[in-house]
Protein backbone atom coordinates (compact mmCIF):
# COMPACT_ATOMS: atom_id res chain seq x y z
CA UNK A 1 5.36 -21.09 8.54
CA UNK A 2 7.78 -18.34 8.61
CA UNK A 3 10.61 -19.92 9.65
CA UNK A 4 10.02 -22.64 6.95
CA UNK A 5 10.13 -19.94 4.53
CA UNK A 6 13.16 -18.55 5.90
CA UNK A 7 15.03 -21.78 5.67
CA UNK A 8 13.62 -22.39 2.36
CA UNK A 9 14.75 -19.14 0.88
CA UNK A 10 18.30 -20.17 2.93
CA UNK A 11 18.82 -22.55 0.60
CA UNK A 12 18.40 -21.66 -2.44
CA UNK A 13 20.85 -18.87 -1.88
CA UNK A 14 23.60 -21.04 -3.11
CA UNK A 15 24.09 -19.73 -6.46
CA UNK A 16 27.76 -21.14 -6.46
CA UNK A 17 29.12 -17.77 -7.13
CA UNK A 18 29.55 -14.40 -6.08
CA UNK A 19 26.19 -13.62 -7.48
CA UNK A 20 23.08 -13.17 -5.14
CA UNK A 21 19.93 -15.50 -5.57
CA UNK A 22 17.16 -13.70 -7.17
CA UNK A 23 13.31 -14.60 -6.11
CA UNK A 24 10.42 -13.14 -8.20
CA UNK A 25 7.69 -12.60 -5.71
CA UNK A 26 3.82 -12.06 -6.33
CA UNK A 27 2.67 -8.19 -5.07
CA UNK A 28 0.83 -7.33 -3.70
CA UNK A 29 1.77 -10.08 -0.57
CA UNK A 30 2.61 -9.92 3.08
CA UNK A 31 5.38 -8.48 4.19
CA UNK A 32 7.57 -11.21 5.32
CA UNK A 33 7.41 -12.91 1.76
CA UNK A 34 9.41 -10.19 -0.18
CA UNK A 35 11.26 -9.31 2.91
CA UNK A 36 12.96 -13.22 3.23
CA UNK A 37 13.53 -12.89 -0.02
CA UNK A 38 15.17 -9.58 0.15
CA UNK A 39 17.05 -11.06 2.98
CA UNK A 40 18.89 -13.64 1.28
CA UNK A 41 19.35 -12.24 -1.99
CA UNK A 42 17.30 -9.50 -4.19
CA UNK A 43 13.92 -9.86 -5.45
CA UNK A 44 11.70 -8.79 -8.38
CA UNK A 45 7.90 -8.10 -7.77
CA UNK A 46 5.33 -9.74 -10.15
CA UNK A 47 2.96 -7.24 -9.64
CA UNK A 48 -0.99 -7.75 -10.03
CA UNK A 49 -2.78 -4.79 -10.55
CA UNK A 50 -6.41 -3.80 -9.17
CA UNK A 51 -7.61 -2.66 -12.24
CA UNK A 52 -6.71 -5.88 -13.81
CA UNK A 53 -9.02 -7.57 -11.33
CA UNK A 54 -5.40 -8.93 -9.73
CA UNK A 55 -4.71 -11.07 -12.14
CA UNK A 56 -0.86 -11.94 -13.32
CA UNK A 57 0.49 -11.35 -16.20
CA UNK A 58 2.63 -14.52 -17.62
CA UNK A 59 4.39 -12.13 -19.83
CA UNK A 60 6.02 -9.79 -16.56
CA UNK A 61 6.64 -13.16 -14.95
CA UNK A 62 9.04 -13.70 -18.43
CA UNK A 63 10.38 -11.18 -18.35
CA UNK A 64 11.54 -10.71 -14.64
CA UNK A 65 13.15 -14.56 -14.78
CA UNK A 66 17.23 -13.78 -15.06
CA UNK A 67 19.75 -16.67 -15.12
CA UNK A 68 20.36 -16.27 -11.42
CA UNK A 69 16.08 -16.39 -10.19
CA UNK A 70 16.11 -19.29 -7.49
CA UNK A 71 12.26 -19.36 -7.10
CA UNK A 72 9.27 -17.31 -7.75
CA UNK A 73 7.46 -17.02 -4.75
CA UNK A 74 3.44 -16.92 -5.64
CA UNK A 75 1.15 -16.21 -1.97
CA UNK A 76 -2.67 -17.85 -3.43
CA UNK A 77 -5.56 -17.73 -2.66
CA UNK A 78 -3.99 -16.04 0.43
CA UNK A 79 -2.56 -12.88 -0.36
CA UNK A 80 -4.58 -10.10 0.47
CA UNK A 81 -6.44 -8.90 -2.35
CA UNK A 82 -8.29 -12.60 -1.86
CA UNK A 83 -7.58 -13.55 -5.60
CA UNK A 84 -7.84 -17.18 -6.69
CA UNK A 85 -5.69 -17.97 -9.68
CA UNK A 86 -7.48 -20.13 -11.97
């Protein structure tokens, strides 16, 4: 699967300017999520907090998007705090 996220990250790199892609990824996650996205542009983390019981907060998400965010990369129910968005 990593290699499909790779080449899915790939491209949506194309921005059609000078400007890098920007991915908004879930955190906690594993590793190679916010590091492919780190690799092919710069990333945001939408973090999810323990003593929120992980859940996400719709108004970070918001406010992370920028005119250049190519995806937002959500990891569920496998990341590793085992929370199921409902």
């Amino acid at each position: 699967a990593e290699e499909a996220i790779f080449n899915f990250a790939m491209v949506l790199c194309d921005t059609g300017s000078e400007e890098k892609a920007h991915f908004i990824v879930h955190w906690p996650c594993y590793q190679s999520l916010y590091q492919v996205a780190q690799a092919n542009g710069e990333f945001t983390q939408w973090r999810a907090d323990e003593s929120d019981s992980w859940e996400l907060s719709i108004e970070n998400l918001r406010a992370a998007i920028r005119p250049n965010t190519r995806a937002i990369i959500v990891n569920c129910p496998h990341n590793p705090t085992g929370y199921l968005m409902s």
